[in-house]
Protein backbone atom coordinates (compact mmCIF):
# COMPACT_ATOMS: atom_id res chain seq x y z
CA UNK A 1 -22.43 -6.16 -20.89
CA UNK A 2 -23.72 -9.62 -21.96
CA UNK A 3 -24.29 -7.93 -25.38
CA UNK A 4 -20.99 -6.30 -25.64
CA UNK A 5 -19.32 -10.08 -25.23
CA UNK A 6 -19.89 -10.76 -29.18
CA UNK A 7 -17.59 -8.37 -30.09
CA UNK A 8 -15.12 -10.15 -28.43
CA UNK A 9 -14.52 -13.52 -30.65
CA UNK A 10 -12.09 -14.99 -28.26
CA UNK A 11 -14.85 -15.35 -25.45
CA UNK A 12 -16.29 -18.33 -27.26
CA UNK A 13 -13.12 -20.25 -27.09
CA UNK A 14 -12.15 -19.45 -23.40
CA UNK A 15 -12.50 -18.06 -19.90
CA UNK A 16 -10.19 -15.16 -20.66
CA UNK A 17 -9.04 -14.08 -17.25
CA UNK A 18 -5.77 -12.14 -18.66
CA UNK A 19 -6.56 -8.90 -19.66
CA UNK A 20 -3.45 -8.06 -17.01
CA UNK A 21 -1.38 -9.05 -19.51
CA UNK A 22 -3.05 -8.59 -22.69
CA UNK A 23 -6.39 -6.90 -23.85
CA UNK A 24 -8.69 -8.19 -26.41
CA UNK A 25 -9.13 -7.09 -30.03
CA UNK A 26 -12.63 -6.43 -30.69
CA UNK A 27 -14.22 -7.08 -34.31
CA UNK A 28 -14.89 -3.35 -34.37
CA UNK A 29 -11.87 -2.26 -33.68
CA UNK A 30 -10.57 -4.93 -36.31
CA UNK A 31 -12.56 -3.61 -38.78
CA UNK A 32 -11.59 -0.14 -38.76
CA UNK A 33 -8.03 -1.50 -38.60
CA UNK A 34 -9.00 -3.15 -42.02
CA UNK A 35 -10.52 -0.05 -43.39
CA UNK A 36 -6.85 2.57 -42.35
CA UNK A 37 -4.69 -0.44 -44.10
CA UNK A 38 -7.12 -0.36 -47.27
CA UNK A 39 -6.97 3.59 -47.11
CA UNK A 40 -3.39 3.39 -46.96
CA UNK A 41 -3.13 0.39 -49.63
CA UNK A 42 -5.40 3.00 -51.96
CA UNK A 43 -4.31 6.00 -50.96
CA UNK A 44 -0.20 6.10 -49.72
CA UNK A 45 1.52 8.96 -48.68
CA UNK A 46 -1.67 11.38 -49.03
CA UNK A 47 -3.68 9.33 -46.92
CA UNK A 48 -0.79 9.07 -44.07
CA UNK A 49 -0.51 12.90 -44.24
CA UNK A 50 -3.86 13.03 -43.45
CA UNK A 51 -3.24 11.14 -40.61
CA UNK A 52 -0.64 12.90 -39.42
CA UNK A 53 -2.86 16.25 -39.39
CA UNK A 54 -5.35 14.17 -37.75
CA UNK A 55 -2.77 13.64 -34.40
CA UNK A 56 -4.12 17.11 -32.75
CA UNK A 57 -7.55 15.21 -32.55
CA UNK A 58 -6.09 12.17 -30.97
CA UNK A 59 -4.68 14.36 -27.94
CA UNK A 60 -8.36 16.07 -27.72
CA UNK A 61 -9.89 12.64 -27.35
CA UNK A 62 -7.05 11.24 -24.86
CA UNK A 63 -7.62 14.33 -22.88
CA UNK A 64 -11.35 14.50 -22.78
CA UNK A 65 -11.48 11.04 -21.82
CA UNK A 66 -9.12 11.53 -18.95
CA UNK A 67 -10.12 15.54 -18.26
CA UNK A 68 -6.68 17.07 -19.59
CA UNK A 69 -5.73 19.75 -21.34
CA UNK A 70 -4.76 18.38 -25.12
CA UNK A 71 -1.42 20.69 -25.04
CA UNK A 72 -0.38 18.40 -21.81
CA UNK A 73 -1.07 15.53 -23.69
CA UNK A 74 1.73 13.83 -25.37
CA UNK A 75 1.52 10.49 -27.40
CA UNK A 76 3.96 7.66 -27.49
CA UNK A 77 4.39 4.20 -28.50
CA UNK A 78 4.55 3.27 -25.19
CA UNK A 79 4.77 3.81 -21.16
CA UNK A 80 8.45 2.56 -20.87
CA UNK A 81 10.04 4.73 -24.16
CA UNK A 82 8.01 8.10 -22.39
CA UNK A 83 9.70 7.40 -19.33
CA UNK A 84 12.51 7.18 -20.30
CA UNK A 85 12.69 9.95 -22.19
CA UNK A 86 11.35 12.02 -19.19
CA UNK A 87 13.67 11.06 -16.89
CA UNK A 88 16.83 12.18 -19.25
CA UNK A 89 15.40 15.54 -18.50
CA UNK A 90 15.18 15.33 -14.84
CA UNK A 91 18.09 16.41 -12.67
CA UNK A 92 19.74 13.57 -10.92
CA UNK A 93 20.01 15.22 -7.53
CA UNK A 94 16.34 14.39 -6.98
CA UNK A 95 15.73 11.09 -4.37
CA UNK A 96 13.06 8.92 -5.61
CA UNK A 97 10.43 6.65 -3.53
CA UNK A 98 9.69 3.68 -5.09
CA UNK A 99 7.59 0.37 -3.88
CA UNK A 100 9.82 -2.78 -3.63
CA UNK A 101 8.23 -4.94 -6.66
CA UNK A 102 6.93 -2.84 -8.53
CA UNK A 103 6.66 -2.53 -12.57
CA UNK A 104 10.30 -3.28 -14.14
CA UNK A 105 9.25 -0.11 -16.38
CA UNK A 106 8.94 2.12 -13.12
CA UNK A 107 11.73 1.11 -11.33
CA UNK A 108 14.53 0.11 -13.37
CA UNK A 109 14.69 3.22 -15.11
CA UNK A 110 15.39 5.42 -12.00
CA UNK A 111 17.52 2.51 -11.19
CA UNK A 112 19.74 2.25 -13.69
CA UNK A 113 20.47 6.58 -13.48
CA UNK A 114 21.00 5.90 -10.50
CA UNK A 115 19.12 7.96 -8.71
CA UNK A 116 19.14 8.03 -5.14
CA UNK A 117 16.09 5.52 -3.89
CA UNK A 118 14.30 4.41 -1.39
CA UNK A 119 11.80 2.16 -1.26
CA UNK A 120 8.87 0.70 0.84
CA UNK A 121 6.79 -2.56 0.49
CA UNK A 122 3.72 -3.30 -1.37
CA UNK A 123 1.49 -4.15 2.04
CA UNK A 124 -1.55 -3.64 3.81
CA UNK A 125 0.18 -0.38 5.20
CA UNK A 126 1.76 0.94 2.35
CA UNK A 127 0.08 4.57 2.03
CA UNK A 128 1.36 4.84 5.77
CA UNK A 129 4.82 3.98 4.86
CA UNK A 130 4.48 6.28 1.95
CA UNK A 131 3.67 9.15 4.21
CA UNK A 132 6.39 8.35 6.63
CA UNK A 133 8.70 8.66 4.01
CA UNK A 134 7.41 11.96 2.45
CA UNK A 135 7.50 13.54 5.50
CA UNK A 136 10.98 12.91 6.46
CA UNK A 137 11.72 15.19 3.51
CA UNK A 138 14.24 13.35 1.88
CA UNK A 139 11.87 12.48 -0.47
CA UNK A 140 11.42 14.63 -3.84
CA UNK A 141 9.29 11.59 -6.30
CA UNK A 142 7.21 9.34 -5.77
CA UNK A 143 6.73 6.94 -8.68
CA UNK A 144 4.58 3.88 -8.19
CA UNK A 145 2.10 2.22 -10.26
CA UNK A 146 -1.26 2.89 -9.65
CA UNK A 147 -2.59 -1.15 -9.83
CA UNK A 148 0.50 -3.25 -9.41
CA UNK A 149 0.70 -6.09 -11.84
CA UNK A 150 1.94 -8.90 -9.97
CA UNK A 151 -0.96 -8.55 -7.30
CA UNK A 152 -3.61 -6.17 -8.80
CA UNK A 153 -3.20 -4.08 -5.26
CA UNK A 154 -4.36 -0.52 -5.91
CA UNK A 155 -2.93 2.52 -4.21
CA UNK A 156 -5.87 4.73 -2.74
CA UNK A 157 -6.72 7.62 -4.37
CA UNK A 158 -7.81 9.82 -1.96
CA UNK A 159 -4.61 8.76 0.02
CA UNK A 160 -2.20 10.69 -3.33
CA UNK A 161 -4.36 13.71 -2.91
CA UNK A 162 -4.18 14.30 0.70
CA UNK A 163 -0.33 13.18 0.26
CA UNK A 164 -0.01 16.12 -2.48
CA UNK A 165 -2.16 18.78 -0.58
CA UNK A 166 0.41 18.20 2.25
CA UNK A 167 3.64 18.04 0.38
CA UNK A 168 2.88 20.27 -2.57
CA UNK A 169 6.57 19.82 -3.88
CA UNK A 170 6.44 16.32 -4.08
CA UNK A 171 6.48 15.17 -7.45
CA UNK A 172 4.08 12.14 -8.01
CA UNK A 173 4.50 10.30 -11.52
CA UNK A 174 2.42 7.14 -12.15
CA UNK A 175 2.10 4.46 -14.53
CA UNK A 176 -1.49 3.36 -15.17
CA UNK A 177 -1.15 0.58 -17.53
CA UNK A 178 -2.79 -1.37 -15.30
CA UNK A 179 -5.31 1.39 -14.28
CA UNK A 180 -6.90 3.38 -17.12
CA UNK A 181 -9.71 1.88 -18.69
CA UNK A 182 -11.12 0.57 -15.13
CA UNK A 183 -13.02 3.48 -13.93
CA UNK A 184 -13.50 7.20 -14.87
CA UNK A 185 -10.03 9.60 -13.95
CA UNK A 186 -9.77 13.41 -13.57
CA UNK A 187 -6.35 13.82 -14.16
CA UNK A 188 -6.45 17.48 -12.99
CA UNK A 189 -7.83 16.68 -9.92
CA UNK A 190 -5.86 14.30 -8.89
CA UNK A 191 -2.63 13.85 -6.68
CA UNK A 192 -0.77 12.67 -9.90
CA UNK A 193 1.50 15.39 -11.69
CA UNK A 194 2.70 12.89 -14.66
CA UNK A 195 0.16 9.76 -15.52
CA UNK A 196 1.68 7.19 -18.43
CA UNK A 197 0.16 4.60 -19.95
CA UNK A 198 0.22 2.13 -22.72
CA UNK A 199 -2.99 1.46 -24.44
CA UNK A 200 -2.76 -2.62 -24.78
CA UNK A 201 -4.37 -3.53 -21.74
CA UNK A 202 -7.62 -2.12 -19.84
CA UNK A 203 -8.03 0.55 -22.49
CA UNK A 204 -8.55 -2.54 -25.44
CA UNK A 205 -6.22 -0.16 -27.63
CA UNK A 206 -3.81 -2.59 -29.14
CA UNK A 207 0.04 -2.89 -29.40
CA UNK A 208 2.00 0.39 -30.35
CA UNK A 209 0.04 3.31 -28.48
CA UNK A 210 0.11 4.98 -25.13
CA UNK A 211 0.26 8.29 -23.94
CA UNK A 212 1.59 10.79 -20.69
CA UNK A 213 -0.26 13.82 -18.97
CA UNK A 214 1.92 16.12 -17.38
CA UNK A 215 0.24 18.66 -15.08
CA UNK A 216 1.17 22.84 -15.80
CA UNK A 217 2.81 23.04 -12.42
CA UNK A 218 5.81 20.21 -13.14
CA UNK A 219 7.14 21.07 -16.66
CA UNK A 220 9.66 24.01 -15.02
CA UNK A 221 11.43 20.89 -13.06
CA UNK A 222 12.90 18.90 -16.45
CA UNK A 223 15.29 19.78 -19.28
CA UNK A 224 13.84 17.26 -21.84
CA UNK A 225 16.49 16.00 -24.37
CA UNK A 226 14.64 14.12 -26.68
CA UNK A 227 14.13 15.81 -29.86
CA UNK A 228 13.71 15.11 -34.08
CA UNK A 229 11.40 15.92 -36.86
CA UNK A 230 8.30 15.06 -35.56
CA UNK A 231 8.74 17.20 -32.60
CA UNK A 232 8.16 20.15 -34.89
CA UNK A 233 5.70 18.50 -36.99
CA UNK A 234 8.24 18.69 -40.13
CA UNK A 235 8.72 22.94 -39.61
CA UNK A 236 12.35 23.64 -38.86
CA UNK A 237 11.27 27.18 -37.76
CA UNK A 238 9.92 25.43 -35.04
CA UNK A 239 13.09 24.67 -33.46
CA UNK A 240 13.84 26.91 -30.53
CA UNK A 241 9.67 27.09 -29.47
CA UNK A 242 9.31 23.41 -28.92
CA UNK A 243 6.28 22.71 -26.61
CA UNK A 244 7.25 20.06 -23.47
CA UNK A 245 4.94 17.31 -24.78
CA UNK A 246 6.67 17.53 -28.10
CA UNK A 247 9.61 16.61 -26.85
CA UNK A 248 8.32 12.73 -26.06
CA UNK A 249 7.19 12.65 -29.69
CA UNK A 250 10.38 13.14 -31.57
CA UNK A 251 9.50 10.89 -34.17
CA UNK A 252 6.26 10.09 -36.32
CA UNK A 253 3.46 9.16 -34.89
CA UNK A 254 1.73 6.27 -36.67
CA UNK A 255 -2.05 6.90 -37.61
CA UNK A 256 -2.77 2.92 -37.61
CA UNK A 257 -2.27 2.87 -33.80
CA UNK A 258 -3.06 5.75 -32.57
CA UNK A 259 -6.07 5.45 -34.48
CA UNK A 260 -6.60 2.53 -32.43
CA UNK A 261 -6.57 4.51 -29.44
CA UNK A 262 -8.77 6.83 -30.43
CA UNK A 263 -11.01 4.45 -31.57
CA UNK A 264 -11.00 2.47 -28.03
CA UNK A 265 -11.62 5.34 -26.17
CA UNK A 266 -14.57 6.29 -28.02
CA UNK A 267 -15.88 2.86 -27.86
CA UNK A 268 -15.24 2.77 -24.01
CA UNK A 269 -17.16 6.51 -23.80
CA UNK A 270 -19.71 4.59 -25.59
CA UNK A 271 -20.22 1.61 -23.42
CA UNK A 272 -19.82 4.00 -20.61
CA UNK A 273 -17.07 4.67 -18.32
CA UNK A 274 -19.28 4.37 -15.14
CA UNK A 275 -20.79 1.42 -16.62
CA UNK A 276 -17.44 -0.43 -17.19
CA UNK A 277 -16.47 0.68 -13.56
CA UNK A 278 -19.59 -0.82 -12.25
CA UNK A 279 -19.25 -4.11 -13.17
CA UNK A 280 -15.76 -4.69 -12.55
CA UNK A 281 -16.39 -3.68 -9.11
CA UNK A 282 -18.96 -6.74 -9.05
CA UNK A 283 -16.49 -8.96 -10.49
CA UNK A 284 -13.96 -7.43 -8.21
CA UNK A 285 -16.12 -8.35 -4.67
CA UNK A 286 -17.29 -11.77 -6.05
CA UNK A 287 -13.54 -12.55 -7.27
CA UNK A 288 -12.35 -11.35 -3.73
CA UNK A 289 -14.92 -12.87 -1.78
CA UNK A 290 -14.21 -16.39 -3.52
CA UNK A 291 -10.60 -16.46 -3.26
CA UNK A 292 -10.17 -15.28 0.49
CA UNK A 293 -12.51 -17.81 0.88
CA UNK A 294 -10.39 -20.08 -0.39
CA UNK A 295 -7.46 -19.04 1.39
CA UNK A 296 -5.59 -18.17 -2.16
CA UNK A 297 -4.61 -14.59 -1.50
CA UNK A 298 -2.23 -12.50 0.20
CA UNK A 299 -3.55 -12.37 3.81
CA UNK A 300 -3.30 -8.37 3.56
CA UNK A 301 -4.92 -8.22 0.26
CA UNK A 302 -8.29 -8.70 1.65
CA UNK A 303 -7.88 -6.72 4.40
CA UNK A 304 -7.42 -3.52 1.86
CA UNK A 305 -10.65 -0.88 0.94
CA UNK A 306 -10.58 -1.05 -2.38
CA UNK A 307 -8.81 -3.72 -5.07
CA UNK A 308 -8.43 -4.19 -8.57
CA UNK A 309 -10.15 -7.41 -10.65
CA UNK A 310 -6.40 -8.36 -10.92
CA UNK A 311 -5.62 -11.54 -8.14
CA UNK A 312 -2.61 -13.16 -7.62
CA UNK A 313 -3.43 -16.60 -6.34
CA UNK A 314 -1.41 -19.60 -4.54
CA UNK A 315 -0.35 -21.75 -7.42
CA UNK A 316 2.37 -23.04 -9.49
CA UNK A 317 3.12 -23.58 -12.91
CA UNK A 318 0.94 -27.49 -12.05
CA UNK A 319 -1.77 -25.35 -11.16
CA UNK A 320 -1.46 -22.86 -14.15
CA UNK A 321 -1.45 -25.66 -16.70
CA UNK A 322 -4.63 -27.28 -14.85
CA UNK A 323 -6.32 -24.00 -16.17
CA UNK A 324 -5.34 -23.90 -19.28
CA UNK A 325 -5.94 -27.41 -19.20
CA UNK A 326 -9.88 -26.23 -18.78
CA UNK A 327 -9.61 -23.40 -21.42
CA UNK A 328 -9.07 -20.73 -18.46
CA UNK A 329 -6.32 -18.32 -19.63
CA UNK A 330 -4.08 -16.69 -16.84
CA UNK A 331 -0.71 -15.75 -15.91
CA UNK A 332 2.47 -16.75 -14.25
CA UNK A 333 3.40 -13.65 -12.22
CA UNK A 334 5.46 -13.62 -9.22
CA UNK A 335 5.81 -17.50 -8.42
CA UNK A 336 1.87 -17.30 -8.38
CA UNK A 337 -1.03 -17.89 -10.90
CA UNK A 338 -2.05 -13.98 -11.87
CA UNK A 339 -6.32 -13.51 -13.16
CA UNK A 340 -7.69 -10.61 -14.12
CA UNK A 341 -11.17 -9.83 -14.99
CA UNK A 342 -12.31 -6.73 -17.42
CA UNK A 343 -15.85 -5.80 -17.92
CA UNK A 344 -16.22 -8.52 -20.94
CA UNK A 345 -15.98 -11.56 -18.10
CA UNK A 346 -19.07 -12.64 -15.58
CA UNK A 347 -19.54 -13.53 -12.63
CA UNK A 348 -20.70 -16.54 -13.96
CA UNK A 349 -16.91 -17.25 -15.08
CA UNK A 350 -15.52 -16.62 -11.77
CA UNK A 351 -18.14 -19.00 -10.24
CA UNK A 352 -16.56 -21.87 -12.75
CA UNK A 353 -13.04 -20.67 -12.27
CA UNK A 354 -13.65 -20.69 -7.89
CA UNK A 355 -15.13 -23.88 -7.98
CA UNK A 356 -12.59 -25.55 -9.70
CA UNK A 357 -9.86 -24.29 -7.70
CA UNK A 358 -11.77 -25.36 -5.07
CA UNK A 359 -12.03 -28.96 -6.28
CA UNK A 360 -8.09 -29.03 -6.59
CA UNK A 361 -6.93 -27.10 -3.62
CA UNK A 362 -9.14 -29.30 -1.27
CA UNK A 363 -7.62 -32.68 -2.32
């Protein structure tokens, strides 16, 4: 991984700790950026077709990378526009479980359709409240996040698939923005029916590109609205035979960014998914290790199996600007100071970043 750092030109300036909120460009990625604009710039409107024909491919790499079929891959600009189109198409008699907190981009939009909700905390027992609440059955979706982004706590895998083998009608939709790109993820065999993303974060994709997987099994339970041009890739005979996935993409999809994202995920397939998974888990135990240590964290967040290399810390905006002060970039999230690690960082870094905080929490 020490290797792999080069590529990333910002690691010479900083202790980047906010891949939560943002992750970096690498210079290879840059440079085939460079080489689509000078394509375009040469070539125009025959390049770009190309590019369009070239979307099919795209969907074959997303889904390889996360085990889907490509026709149950659909590509959008972002997780917040595809859920949003879903949901038009979902009948409004359905209740919805939510987790107090989470992503605006989950909840609000269930929110504001007003759905009927309920919710349960983000806690040390929130797979048992989850439960508690399926089994009532009064529940009919469960949308969550799979790594919230205030705290970096991770819902437990193995806890959605027992939860779906039990309830088999429960619809479970997920946003893993702050998920994919971590750690390898078998979409078909897992307890999620609808997995969104955008690309900007863990996945090193860029702005503009993300993507959903929808399971076989759910598409009978929407009446998706959205619909244009590009949902029948320019053929007006096309019309009446729209697939569901094409409904998400009713416009055109740009070959700049999703180019991006099909470059990222072949770079990550490169580096190794397992690889990348291995070493955040390192940074993940020395990061948690460090700050429970310090008494920064959540009580409950340590108590938890598994975490994210996302940590919400006790802090203010003083202590924010005392790391940026010492060229450590982080967030503001939740009245707290927000890090996050991705397999570009050391342990080396959170050693310098647990020390200081150290120094200034002791005085």
């Amino acid at each position: 991984m020490q290797n792999l750092r080069k590529k990333f030109p910002v690691l010479n300036q900083c202790i980047y700790a906010n891949t939560a909120s943002a992750g970096l460009l690498s210079e290879d990625l840059m440079e085939w950026r460079q080489g689509h604009d000078l394509d375009f710039l040469i070539g125009g409107s025959e390049m770009k077709n190309k590019g369009f024909a070239h979307m099919p491919e795209i969907k074959k790499t997303v889904g390889r990378f996360f085990y889907c079929k490509p026709e149950n891959v659909a590509l959008v600009p972002n997780f917040s526009l595809g859920l949003n189109l879903l949901l038009e198409g979902l009948s409004k008699d359905k209740t919805v479980l939510l987790l107090h907190n989470d992503y605006p981009s989950v909840n609000w939009p269930f929110e504001t359709r007003n759905f009927k909700r309920e919710y349960v905390d983000i806690d040390g027992h929130m797979e048992e409240r989850i439960y508690e609440k399926v089994k009532s059955g009064n529940i009919d979706v469960l949308a969550l996040s799979l790594v919230q982004w205030v705290n970096g706590v991770r819902i437990d895998f193995d806890f959605l698939k027992q939860l779906k083998k039990d309830f088999p009608d429960l619809m479970v939709i997920a946003d893993g923005t702050q998920f994919c790109g971590m750690e390898p993820f078998h979409f078909e065999e897992s307890g999620v029916d609808i997995l969104g993303a955008s690309s900007y974060k863990w996945l090193l994709a860029g702005y503009g590109n993300g993507f959903f997987l929808v399971k076989d099994g759910i598409k009978d339970q929407f009446e998706l609205k959205g619909i244009g041009n590009g949902s029948v890739n320019n053929d007006a005979s096309k019309r009446d035979s729209i697939p569901f996935c094409k409904y998400l993409e009713p416009g055109h999809l740009d070959s700049f960014n999703f180019g991006s994202l099909e470059f990222a995920l072949n770079f990550l397939d490169e580096i190794g998914q397992e690889n990348v998974q291995a070493q955040l888990q390192k940074l993940s135990k020395k990061a948690m290790t460090s700050f429970s240590e310090l008494g920064l964290l959540q009580p409950f967040v340590s108590q938890r199996n598994q975490h994210s290399t996302i940590f919400s810390i006790k802090g203010d905006e003083k202590l924010f600007n005392k790391l940026s002060e010492k060229n450590i970039v982080a967030s503001l999230r939740g009245g707290r100071v927000r890090l996050s690690f991705h397999f570009y960082n050391t342990e080396e870094e959170v050693d310098v970043i647990a020390t200081l905080l150290k120094r200034w929490t002791s005085k």
